[in-house]
PDB file of N, CA and C in Angstrom:
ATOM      1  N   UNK A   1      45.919  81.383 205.672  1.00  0.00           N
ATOM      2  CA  UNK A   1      45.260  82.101 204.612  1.00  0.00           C
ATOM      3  C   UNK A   1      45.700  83.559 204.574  1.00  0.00           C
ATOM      4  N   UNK A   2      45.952  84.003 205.759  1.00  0.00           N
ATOM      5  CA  UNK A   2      46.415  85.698 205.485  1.00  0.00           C
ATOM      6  C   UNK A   2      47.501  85.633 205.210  1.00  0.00           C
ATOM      7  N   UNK A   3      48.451  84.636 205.577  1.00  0.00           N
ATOM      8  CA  UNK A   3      49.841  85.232 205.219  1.00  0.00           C
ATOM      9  C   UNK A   3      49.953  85.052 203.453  1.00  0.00           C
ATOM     10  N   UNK A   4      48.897  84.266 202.964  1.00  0.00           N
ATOM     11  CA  UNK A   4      49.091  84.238 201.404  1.00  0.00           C
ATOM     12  C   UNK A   4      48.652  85.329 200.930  1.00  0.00           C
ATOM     13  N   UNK A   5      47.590  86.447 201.561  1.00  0.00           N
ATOM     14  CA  UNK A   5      47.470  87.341 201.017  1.00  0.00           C
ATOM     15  C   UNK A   5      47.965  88.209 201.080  1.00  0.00           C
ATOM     16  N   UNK A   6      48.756  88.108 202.295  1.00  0.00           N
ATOM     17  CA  UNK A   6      49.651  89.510 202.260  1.00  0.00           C
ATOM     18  C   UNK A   6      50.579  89.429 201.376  1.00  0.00           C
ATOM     19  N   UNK A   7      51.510  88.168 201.261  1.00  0.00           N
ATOM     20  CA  UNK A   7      52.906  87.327 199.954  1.00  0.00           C
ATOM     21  C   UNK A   7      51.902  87.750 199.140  1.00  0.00           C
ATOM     22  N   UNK A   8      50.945  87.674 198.146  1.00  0.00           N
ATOM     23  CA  UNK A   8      50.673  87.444 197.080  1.00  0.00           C
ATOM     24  C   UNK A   8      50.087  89.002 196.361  1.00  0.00           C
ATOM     25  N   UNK A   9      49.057  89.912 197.668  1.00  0.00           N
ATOM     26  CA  UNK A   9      48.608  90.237 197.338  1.00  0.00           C
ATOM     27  C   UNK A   9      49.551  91.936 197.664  1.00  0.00           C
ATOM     28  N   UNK A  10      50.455  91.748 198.795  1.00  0.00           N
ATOM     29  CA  UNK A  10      51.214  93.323 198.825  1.00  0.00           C
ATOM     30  C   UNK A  10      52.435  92.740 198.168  1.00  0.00           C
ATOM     31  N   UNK A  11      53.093  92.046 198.356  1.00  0.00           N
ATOM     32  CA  UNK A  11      54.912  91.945 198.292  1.00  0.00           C
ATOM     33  C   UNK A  11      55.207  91.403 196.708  1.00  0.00           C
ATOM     34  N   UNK A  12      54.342  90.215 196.485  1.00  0.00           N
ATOM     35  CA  UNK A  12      54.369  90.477 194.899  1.00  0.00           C
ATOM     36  C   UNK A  12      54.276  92.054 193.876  1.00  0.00           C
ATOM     37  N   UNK A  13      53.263  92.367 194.165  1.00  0.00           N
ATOM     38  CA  UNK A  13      53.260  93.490 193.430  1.00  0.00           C
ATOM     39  C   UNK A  13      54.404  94.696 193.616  1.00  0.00           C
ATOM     40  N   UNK A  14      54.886  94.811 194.559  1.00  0.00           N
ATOM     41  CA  UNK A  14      55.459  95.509 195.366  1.00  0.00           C
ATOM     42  C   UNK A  14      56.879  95.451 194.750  1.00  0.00           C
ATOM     43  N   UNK A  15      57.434  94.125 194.468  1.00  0.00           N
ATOM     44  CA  UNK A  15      58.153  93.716 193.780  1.00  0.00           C
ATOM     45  C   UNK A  15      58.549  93.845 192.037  1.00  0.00           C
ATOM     46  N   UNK A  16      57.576  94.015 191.582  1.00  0.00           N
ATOM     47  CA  UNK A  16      57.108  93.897 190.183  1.00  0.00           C
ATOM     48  C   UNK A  16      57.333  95.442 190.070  1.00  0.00           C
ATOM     49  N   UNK A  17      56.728  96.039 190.503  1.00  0.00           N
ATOM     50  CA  UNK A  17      56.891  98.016 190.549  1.00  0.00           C
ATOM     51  C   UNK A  17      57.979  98.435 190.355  1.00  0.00           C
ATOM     52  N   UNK A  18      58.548  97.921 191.579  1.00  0.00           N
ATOM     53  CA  UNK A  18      60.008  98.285 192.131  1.00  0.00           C
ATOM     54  C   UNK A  18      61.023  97.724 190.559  1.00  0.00           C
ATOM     55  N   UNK A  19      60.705  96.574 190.377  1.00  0.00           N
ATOM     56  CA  UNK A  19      61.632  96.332 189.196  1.00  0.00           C
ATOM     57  C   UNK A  19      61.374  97.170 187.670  1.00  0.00           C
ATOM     58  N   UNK A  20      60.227  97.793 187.752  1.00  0.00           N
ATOM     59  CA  UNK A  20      59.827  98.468 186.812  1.00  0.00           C
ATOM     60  C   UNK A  20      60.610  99.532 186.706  1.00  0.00           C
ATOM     61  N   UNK A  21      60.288 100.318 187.933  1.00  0.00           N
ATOM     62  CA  UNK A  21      60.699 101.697 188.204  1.00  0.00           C
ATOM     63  C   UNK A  21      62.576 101.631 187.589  1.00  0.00           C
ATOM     64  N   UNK A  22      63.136 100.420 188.674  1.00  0.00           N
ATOM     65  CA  UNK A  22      64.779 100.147 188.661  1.00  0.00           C
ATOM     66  C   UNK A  22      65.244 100.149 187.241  1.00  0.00           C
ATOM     67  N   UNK A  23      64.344  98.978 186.613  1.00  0.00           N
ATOM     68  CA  UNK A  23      64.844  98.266 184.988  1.00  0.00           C
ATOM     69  C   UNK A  23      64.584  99.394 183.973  1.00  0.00           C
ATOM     70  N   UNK A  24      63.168  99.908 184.041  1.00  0.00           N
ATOM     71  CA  UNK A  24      62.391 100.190 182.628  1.00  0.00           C
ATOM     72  C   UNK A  24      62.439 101.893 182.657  1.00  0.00           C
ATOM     73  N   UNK A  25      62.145 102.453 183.855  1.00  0.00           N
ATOM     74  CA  UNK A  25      61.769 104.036 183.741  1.00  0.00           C
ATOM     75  C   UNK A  25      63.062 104.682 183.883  1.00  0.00           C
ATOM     76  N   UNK A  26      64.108 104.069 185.118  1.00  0.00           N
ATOM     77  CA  UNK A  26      64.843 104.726 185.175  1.00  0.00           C
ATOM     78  C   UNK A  26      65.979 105.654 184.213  1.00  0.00           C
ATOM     79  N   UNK A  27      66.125 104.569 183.224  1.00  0.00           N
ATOM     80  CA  UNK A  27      66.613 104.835 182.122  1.00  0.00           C
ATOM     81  C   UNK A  27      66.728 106.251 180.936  1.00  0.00           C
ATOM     82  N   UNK A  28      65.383 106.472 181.300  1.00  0.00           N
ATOM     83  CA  UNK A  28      64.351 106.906 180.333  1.00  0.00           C
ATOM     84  C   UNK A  28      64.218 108.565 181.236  1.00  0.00           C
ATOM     85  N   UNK A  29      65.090 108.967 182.384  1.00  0.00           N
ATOM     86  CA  UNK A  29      64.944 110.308 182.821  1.00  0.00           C
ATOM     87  C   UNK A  29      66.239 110.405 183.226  1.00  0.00           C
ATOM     88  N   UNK A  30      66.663 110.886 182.160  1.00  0.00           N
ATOM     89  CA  UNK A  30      68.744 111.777 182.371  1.00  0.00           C
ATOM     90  C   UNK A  30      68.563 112.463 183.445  1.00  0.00           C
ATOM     91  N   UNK A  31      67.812 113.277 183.819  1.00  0.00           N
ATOM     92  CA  UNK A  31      68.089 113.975 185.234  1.00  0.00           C
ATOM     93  C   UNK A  31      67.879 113.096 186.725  1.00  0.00           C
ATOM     94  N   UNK A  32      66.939 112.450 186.782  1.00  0.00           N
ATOM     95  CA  UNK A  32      66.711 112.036 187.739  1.00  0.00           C
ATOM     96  C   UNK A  32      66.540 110.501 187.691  1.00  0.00           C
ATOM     97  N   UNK A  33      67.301 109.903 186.975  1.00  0.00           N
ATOM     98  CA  UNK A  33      67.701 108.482 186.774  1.00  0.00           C
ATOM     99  C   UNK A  33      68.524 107.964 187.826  1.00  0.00           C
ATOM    100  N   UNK A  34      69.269 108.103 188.544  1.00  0.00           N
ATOM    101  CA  UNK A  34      69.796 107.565 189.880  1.00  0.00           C
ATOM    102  C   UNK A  34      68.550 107.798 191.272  1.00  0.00           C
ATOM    103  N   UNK A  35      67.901 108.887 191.236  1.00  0.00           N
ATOM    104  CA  UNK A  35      67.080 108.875 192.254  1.00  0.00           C
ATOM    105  C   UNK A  35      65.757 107.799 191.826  1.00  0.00           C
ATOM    106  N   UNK A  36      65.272 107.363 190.563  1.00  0.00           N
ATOM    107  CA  UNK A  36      64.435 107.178 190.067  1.00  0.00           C
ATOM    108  C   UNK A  36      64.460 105.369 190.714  1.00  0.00           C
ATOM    109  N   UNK A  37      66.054 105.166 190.217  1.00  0.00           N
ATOM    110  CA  UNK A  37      66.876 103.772 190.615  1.00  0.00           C
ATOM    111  C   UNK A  37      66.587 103.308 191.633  1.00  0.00           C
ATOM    112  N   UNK A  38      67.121 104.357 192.382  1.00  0.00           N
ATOM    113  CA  UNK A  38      66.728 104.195 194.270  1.00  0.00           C
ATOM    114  C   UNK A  38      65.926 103.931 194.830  1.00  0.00           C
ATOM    115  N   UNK A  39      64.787 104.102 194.298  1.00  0.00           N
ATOM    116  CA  UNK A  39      63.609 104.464 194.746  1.00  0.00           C
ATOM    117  C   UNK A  39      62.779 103.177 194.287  1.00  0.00           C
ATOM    118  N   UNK A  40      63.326 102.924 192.950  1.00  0.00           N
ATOM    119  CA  UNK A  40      62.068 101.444 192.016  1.00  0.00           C
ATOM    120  C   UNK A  40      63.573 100.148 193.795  1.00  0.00           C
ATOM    121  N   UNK A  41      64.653 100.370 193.511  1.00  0.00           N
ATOM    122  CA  UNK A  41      65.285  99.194 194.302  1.00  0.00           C
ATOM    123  C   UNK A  41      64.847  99.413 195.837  1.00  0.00           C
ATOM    124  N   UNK A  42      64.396 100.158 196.399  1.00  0.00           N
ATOM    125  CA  UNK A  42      63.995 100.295 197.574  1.00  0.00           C
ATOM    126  C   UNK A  42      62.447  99.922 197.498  1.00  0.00           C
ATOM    127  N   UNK A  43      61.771 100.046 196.739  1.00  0.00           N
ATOM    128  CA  UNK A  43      60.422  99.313 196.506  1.00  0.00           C
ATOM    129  C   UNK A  43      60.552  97.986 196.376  1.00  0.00           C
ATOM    130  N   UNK A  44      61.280  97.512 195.747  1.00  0.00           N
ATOM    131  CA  UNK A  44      61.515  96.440 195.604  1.00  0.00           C
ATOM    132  C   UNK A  44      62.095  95.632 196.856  1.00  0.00           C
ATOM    133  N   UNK A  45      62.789  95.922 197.516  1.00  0.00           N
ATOM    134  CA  UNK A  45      63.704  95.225 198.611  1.00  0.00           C
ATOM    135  C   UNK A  45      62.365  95.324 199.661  1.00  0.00           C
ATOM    136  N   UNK A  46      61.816  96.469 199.800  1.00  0.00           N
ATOM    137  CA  UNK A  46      60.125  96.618 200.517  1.00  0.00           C
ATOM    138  C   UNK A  46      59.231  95.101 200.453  1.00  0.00           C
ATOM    139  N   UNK A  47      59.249  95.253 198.994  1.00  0.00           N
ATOM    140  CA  UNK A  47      58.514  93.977 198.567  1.00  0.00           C
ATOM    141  C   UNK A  47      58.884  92.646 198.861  1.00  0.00           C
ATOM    142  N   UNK A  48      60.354  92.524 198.848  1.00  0.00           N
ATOM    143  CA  UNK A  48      60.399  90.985 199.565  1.00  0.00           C
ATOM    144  C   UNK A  48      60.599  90.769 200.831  1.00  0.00           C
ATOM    145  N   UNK A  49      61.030  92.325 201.715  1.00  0.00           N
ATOM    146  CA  UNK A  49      60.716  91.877 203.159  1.00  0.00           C
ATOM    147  C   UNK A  49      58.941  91.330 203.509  1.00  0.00           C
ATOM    148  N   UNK A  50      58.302  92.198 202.629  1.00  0.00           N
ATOM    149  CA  UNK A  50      57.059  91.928 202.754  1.00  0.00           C
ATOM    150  C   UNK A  50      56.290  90.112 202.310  1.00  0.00           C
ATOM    151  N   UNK A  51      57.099  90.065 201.531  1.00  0.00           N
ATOM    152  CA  UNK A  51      56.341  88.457 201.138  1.00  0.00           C
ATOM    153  C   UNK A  51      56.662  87.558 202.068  1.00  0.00           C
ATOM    154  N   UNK A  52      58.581  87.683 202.419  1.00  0.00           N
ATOM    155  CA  UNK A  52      59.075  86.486 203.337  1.00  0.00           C
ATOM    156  C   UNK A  52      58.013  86.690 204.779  1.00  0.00           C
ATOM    157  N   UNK A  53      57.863  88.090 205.053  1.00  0.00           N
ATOM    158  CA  UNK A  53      56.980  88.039 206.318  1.00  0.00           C
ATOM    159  C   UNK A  53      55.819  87.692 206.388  1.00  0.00           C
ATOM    160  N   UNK A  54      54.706  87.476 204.977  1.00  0.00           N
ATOM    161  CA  UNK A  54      53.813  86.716 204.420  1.00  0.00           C
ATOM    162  C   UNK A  54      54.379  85.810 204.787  1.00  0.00           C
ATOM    163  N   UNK A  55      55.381  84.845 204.687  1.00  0.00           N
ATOM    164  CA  UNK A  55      55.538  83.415 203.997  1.00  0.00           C
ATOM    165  C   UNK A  55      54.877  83.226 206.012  1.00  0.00           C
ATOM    166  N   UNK A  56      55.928  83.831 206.649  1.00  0.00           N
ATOM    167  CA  UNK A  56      56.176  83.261 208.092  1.00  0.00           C
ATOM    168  C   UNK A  56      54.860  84.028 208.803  1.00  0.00           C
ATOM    169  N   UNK A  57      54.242  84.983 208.524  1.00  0.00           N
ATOM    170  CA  UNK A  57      52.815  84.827 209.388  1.00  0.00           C
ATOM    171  C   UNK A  57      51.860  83.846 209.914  1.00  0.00           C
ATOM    172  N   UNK A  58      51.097  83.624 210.856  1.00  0.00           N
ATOM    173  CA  UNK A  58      50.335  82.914 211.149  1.00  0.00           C
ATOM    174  C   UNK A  58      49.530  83.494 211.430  1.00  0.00           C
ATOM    175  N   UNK A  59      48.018  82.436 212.219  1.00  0.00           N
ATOM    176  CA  UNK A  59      47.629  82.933 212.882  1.00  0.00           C
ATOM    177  C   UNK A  59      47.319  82.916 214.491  1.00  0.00           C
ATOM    178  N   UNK A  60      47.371  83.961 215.192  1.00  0.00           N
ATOM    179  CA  UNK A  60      47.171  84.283 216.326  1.00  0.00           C
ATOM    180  C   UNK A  60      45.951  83.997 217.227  1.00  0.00           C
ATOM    181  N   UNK A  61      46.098  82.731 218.350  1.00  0.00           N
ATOM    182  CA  UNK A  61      44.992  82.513 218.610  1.00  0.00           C
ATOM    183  C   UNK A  61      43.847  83.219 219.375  1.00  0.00           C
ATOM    184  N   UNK A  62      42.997  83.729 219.297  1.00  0.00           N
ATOM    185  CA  UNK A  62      41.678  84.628 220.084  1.00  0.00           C
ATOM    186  C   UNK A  62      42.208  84.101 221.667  1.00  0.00           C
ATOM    187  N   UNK A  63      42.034  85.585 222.468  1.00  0.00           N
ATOM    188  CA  UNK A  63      42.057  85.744 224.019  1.00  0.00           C
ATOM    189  C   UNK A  63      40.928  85.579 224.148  1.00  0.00           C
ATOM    190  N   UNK A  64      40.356  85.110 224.885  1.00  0.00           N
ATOM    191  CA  UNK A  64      38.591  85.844 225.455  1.00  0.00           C
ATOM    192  C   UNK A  64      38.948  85.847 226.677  1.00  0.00           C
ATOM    193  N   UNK A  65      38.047  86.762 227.010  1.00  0.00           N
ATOM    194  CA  UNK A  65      38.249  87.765 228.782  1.00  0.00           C
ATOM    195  C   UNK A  65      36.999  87.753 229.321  1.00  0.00           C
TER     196      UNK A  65
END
């Protein structure tokens, strides 16, 4: 159950931003359109380390002491 929320609920979105920033804004600022780039594709690449490590989380079984 957590690893779906972390995939669903950080790395999806995370993903979606990042392609925003890359595809849609960057465009749209002549000065700072390559840093703008960088920054939505590095959000993005964020985002799918984050889901695949969702996919492969588990959970960890309780120590008691």
């Amino acid at each position: 159950m957590v690893s779906k929320q972390i995939s669903i609920g950080i790395g999806i979105p995370m993903i979606v931003i990042g392609a925003v920033l890359a595809v849609l804004y960057a465009p749209t600022q002549p000065d700072l359109g390559d840093t703008v780039q960088f920054i939505g594709s590095l959000i993005g690449i964020l985002g799918v380390l984050i889901f695949i490590a969702g996919l492969f989380a588990r959970k960890m079984p309780r120590i008691i002491s």
